[in-house]
PDB file of N, CA and C in Angstrom:
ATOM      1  N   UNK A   1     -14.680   2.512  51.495  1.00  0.00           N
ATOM      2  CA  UNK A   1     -13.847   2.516  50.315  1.00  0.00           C
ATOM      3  C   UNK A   1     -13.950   1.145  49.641  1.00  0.00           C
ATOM      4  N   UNK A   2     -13.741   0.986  48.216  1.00  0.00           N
ATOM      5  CA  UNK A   2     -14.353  -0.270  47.369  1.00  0.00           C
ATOM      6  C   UNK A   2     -13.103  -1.395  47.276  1.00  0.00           C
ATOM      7  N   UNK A   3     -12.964  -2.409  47.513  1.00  0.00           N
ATOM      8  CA  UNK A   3     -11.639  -2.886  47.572  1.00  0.00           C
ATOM      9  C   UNK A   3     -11.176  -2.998  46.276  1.00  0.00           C
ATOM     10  N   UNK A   4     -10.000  -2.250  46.115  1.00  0.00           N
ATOM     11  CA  UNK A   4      -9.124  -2.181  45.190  1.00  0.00           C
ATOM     12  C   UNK A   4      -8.675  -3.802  44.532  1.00  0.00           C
ATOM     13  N   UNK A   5      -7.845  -3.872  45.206  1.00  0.00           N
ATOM     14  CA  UNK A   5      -6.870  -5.591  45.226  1.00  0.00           C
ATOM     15  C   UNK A   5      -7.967  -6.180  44.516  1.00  0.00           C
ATOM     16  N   UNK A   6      -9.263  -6.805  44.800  1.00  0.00           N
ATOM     17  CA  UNK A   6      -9.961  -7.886  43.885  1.00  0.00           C
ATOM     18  C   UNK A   6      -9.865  -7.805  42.462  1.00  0.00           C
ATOM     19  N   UNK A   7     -10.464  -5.812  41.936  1.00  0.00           N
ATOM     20  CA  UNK A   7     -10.244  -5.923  41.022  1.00  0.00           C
ATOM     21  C   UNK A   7      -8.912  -6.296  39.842  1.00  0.00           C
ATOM     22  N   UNK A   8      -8.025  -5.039  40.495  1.00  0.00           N
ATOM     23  CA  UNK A   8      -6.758  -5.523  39.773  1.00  0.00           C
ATOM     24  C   UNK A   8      -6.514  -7.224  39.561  1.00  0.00           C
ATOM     25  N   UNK A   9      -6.931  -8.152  40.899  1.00  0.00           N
ATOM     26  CA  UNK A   9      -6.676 -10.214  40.420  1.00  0.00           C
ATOM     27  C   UNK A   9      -7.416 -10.065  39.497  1.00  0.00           C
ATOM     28  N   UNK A  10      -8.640  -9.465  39.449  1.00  0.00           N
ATOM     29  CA  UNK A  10      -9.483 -10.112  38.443  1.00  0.00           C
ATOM     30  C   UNK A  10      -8.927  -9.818  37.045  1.00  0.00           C
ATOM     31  N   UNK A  11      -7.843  -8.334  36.837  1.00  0.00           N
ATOM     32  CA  UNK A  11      -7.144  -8.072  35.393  1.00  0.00           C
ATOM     33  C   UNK A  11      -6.313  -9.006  35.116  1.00  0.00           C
ATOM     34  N   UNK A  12      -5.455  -9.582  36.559  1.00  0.00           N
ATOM     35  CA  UNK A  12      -3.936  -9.463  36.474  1.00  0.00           C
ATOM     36  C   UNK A  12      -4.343 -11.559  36.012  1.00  0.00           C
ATOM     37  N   UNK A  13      -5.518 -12.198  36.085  1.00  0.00           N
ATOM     38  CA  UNK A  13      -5.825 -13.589  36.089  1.00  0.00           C
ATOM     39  C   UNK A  13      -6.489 -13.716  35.091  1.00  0.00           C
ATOM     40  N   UNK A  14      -7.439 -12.705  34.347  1.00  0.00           N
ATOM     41  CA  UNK A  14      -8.370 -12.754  33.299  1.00  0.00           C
ATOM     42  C   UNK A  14      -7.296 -12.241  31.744  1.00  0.00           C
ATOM     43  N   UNK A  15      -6.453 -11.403  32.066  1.00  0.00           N
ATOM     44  CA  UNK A  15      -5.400 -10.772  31.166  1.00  0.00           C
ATOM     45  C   UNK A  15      -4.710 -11.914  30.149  1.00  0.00           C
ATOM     46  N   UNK A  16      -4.412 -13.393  31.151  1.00  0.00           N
ATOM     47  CA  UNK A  16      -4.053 -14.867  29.803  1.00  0.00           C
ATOM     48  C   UNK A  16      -4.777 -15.131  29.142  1.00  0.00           C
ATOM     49  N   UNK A  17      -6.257 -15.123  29.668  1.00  0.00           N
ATOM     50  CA  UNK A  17      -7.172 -15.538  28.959  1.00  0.00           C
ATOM     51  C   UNK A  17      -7.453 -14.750  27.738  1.00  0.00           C
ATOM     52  N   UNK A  18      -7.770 -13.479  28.305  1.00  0.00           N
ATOM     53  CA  UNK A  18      -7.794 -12.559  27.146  1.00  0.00           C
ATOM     54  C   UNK A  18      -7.101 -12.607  25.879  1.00  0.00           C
ATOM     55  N   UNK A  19      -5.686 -12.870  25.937  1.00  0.00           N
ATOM     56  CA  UNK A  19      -4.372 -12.372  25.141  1.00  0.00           C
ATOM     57  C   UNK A  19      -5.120 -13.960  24.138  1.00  0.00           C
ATOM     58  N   UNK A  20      -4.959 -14.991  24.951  1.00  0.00           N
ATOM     59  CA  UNK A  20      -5.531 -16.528  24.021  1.00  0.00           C
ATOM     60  C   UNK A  20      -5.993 -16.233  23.224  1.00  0.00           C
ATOM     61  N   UNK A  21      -7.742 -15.469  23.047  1.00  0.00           N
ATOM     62  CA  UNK A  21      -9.106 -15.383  22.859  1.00  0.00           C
ATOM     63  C   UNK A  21      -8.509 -14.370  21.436  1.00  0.00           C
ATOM     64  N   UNK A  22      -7.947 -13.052  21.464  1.00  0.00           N
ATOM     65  CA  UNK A  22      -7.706 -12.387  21.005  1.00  0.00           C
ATOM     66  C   UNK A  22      -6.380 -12.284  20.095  1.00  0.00           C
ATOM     67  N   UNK A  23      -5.550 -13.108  20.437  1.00  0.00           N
ATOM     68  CA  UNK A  23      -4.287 -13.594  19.578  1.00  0.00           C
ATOM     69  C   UNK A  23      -5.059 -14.318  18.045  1.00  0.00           C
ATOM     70  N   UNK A  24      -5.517 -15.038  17.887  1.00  0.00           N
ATOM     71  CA  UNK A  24      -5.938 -15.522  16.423  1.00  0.00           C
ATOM     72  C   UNK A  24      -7.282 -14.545  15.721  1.00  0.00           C
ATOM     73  N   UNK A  25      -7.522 -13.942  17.226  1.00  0.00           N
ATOM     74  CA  UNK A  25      -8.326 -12.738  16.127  1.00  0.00           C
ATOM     75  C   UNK A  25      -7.504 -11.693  15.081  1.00  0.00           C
ATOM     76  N   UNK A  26      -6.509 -11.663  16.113  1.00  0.00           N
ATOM     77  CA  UNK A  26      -5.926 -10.099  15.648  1.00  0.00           C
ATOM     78  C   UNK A  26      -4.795 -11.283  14.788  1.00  0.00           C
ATOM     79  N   UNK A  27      -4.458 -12.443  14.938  1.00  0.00           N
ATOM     80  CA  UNK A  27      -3.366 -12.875  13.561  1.00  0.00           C
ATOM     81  C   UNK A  27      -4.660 -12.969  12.212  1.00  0.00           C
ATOM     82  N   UNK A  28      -5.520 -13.329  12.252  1.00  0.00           N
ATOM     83  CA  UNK A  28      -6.568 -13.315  11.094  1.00  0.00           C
ATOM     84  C   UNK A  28      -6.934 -11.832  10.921  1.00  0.00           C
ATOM     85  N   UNK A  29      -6.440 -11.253  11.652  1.00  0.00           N
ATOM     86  CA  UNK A  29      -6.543  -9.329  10.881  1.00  0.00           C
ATOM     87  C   UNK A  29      -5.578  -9.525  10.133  1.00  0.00           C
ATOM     88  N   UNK A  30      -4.394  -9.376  10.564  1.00  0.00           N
ATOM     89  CA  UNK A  30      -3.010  -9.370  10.120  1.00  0.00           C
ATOM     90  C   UNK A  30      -2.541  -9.924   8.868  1.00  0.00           C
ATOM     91  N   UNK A  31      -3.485 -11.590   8.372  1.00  0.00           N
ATOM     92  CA  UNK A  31      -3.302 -12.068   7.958  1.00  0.00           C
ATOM     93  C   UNK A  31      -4.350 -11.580   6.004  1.00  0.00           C
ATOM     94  N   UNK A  32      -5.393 -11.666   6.581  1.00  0.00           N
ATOM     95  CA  UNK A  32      -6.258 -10.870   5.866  1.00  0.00           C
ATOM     96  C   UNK A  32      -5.441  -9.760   5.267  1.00  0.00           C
ATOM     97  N   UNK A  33      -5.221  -8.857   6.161  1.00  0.00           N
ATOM     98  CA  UNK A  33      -4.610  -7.298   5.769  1.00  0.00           C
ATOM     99  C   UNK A  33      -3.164  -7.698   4.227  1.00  0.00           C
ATOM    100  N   UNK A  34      -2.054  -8.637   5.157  1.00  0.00           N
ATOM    101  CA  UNK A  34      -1.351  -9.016   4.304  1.00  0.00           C
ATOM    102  C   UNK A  34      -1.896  -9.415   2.503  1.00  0.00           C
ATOM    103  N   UNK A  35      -2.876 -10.255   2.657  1.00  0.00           N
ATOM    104  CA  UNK A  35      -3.504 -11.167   1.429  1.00  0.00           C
ATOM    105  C   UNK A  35      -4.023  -9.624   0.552  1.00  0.00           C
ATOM    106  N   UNK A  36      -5.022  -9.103   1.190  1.00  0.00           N
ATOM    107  CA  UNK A  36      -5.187  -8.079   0.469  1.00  0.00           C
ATOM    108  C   UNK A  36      -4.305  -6.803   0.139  1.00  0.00           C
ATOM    109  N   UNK A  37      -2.948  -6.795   0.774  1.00  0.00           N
ATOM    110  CA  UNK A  37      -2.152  -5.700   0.173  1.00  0.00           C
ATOM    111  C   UNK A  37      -1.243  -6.435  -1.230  1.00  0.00           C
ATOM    112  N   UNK A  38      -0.903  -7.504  -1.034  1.00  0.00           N
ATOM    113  CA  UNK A  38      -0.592  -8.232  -1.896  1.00  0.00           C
ATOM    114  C   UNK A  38      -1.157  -8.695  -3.479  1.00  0.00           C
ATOM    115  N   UNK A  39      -2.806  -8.619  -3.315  1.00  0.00           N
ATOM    116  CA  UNK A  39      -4.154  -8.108  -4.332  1.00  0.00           C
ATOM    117  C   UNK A  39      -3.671  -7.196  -5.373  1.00  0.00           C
ATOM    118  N   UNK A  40      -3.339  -5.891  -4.008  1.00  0.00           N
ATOM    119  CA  UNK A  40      -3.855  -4.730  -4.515  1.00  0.00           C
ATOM    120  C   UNK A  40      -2.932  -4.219  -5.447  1.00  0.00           C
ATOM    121  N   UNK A  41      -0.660  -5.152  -4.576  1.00  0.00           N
ATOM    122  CA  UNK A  41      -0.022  -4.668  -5.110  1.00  0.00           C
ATOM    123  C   UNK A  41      -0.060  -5.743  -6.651  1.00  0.00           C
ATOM    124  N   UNK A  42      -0.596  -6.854  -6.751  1.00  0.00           N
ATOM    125  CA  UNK A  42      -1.012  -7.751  -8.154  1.00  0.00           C
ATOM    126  C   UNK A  42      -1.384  -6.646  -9.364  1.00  0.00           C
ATOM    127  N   UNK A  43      -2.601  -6.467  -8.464  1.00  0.00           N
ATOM    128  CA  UNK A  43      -3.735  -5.683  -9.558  1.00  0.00           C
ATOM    129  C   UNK A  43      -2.899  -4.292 -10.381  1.00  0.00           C
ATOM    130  N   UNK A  44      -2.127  -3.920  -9.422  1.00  0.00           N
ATOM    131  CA  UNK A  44      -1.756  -2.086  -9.837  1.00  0.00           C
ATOM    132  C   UNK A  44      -0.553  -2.647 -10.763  1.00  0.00           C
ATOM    133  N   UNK A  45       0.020  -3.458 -10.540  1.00  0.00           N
ATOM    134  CA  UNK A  45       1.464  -4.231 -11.351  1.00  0.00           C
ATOM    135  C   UNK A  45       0.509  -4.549 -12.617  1.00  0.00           C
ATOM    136  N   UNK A  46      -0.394  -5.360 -12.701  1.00  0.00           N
ATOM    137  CA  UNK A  46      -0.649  -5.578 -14.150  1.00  0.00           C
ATOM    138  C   UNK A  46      -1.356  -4.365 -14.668  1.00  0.00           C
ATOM    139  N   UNK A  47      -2.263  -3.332 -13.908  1.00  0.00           N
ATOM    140  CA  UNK A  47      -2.210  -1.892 -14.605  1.00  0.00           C
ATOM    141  C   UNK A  47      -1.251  -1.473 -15.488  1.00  0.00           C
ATOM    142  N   UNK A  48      -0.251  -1.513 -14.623  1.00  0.00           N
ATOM    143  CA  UNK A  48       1.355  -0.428 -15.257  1.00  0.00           C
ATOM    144  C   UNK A  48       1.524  -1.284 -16.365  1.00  0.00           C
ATOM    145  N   UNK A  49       1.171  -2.589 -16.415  1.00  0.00           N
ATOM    146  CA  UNK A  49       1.677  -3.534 -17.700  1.00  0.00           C
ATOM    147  C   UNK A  49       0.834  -3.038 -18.718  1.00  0.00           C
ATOM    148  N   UNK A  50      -0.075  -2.906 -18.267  1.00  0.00           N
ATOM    149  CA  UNK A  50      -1.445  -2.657 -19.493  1.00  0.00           C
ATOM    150  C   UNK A  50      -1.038  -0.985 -19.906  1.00  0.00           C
ATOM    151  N   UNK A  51      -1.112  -0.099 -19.122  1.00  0.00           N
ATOM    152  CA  UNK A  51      -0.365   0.795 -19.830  1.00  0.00           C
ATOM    153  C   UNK A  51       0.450   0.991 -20.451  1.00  0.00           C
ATOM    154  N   UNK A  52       1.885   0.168 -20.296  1.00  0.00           N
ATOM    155  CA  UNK A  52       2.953   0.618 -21.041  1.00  0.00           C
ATOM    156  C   UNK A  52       2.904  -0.525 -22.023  1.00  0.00           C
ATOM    157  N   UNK A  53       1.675  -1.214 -22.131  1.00  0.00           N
ATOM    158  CA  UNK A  53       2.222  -2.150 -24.037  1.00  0.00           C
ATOM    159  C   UNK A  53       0.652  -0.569 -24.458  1.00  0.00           C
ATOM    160  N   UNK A  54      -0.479   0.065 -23.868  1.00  0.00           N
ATOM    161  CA  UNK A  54      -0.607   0.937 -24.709  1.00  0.00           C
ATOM    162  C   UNK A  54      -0.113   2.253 -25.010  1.00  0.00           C
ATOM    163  N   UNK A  55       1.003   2.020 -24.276  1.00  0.00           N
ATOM    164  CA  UNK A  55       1.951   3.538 -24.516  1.00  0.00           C
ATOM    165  C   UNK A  55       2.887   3.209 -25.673  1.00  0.00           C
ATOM    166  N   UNK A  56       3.609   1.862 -25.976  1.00  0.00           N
ATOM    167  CA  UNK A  56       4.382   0.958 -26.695  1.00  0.00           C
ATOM    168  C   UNK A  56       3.667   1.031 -27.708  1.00  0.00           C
ATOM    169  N   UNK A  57       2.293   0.799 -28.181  1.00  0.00           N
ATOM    170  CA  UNK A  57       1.556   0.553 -29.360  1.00  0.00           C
ATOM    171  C   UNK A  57       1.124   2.179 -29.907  1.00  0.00           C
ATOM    172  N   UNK A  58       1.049   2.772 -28.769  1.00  0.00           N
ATOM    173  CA  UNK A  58       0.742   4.555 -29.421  1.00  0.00           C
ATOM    174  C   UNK A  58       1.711   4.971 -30.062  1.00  0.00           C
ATOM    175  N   UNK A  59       2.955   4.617 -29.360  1.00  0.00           N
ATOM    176  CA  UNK A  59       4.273   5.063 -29.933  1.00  0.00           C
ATOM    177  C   UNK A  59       4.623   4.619 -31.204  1.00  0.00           C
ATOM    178  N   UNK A  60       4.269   3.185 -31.538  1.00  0.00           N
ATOM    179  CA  UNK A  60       4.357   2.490 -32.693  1.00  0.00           C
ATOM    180  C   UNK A  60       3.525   3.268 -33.682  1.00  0.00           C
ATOM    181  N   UNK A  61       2.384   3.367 -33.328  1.00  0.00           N
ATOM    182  CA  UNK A  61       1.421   4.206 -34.674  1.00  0.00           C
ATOM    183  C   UNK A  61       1.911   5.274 -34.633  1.00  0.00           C
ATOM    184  N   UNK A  62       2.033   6.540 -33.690  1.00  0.00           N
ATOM    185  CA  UNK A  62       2.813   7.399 -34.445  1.00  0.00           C
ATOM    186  C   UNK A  62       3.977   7.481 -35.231  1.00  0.00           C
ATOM    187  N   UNK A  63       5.399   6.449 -34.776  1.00  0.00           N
ATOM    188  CA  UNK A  63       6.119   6.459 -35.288  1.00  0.00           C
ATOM    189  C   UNK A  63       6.061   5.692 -37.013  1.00  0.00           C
ATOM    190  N   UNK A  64       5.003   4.411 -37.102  1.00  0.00           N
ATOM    191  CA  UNK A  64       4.703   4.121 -37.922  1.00  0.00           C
ATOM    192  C   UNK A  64       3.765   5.305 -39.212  1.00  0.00           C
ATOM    193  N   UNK A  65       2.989   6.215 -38.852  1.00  0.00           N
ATOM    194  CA  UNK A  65       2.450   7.018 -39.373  1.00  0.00           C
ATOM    195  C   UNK A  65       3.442   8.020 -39.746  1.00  0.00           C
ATOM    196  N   UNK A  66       4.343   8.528 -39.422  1.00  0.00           N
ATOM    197  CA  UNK A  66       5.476   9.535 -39.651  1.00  0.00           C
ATOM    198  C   UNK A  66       6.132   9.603 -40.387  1.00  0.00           C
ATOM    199  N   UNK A  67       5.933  10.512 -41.466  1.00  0.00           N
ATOM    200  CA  UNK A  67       7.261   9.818 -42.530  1.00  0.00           C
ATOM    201  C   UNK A  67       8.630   9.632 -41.572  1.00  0.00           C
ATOM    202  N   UNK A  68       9.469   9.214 -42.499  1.00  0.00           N
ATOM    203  CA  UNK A  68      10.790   8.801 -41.929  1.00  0.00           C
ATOM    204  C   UNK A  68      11.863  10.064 -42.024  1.00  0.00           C
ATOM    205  N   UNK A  69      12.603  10.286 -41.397  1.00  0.00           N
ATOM    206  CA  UNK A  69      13.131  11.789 -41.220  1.00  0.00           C
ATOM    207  C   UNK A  69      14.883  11.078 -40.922  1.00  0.00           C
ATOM    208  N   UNK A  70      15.786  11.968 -41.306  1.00  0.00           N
ATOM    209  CA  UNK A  70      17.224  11.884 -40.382  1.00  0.00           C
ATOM    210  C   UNK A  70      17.389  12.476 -39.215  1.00  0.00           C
ATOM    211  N   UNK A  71      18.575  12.423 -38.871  1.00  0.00           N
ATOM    212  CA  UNK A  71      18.726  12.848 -37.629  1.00  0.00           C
ATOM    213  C   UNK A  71      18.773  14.110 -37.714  1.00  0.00           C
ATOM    214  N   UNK A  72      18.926  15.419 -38.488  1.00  0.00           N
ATOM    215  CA  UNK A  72      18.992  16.514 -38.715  1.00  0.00           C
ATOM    216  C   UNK A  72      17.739  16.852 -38.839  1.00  0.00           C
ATOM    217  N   UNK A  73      16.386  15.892 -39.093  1.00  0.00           N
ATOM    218  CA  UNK A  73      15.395  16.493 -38.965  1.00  0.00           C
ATOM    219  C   UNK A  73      14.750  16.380 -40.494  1.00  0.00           C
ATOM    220  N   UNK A  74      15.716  16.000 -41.449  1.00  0.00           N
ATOM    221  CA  UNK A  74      15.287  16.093 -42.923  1.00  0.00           C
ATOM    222  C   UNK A  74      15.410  14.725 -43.480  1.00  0.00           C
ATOM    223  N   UNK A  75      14.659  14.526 -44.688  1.00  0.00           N
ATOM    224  CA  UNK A  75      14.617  13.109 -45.319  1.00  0.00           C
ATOM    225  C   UNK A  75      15.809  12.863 -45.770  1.00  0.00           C
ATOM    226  N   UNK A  76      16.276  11.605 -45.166  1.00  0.00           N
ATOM    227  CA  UNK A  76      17.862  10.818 -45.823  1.00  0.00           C
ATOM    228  C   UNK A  76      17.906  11.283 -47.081  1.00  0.00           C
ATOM    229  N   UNK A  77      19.040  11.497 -47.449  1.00  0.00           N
ATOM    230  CA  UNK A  77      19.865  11.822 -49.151  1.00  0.00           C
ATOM    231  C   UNK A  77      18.953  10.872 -50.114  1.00  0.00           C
ATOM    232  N   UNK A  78      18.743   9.355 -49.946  1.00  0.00           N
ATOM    233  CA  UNK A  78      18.847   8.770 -51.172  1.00  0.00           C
ATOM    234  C   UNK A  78      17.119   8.961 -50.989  1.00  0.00           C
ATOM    235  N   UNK A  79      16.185   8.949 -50.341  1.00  0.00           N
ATOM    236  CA  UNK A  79      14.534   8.949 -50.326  1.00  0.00           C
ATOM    237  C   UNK A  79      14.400  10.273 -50.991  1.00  0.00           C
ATOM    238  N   UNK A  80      15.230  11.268 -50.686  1.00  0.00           N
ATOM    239  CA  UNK A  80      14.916  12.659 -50.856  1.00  0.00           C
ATOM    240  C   UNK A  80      15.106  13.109 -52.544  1.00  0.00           C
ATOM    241  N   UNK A  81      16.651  11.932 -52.829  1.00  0.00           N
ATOM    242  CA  UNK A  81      16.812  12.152 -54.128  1.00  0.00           C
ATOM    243  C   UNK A  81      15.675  11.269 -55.621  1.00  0.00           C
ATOM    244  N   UNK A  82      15.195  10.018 -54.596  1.00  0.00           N
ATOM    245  CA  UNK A  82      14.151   9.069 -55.589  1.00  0.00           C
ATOM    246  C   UNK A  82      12.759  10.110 -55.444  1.00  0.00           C
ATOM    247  N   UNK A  83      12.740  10.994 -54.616  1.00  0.00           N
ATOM    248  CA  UNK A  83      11.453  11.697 -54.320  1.00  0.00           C
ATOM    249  C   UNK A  83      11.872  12.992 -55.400  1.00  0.00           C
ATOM    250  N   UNK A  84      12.614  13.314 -55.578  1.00  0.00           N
ATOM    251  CA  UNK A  84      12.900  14.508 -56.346  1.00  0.00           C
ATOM    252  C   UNK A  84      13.107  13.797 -58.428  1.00  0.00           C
ATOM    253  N   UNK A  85      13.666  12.996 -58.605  1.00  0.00           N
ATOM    254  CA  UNK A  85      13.778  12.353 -59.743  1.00  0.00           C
ATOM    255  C   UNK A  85      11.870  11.966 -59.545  1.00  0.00           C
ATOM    256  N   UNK A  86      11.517  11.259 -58.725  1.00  0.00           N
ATOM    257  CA  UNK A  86       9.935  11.145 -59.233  1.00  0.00           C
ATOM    258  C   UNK A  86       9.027  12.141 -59.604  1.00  0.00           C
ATOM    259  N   UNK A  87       9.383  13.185 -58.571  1.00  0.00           N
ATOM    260  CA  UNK A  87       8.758  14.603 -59.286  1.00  0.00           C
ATOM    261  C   UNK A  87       9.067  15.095 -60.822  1.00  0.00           C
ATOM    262  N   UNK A  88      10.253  14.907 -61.367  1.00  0.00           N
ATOM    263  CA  UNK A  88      11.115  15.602 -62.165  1.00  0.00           C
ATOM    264  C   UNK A  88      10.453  15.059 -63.091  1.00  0.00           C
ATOM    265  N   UNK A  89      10.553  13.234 -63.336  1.00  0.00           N
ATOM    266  CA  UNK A  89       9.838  12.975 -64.064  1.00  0.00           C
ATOM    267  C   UNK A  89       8.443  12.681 -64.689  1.00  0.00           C
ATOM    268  N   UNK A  90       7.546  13.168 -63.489  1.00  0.00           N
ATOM    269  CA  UNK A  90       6.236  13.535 -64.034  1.00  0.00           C
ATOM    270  C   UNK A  90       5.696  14.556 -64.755  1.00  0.00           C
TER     271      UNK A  90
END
């Protein structure tokens, strides 16, 4: 039978070493991982910015292109009445 006991010293003595060797690997994952979620959440934040000044500027040209309406849906009294006297008098 293969002696057991050596191997396990050899885990239970090699196991500090290990954790050393492998601790600044795995904090430079960690660290990395952080930097680039932080990128990614940069990059997608100034997306949403860039969209909503061209959602802001679409809105502007349509609303700028539109005639002007009341709240009922129809042209204010006094535009409606200089629009009707301009007709009248042509």
């Amino acid at each position: 039978m293969p002696p057991v006991v050596p191997v396990f010293l050899v885990g239970v003595v090699s196991a500090p070493l290990v954790k050393k060797m492998v601790k600044p690997i795995v904090r430079g994952t960690i660290k990395t991982s952080v930097k680039l979620a932080a990128g990614a959440k940069r990059a997608a934040h100034e997306a949403n910015e860039e969209l909503s000044d061209i959602a802001a500027e679409a809105s502007a040209e349509i609303l700028a292109s539109e005639p002007q309406r009341g709240d009922n849906g129809r042209q204010p009294a006094k535009k409606a009445a200089r629009q009707a006297t301009a007709k009248a008098g042509s």
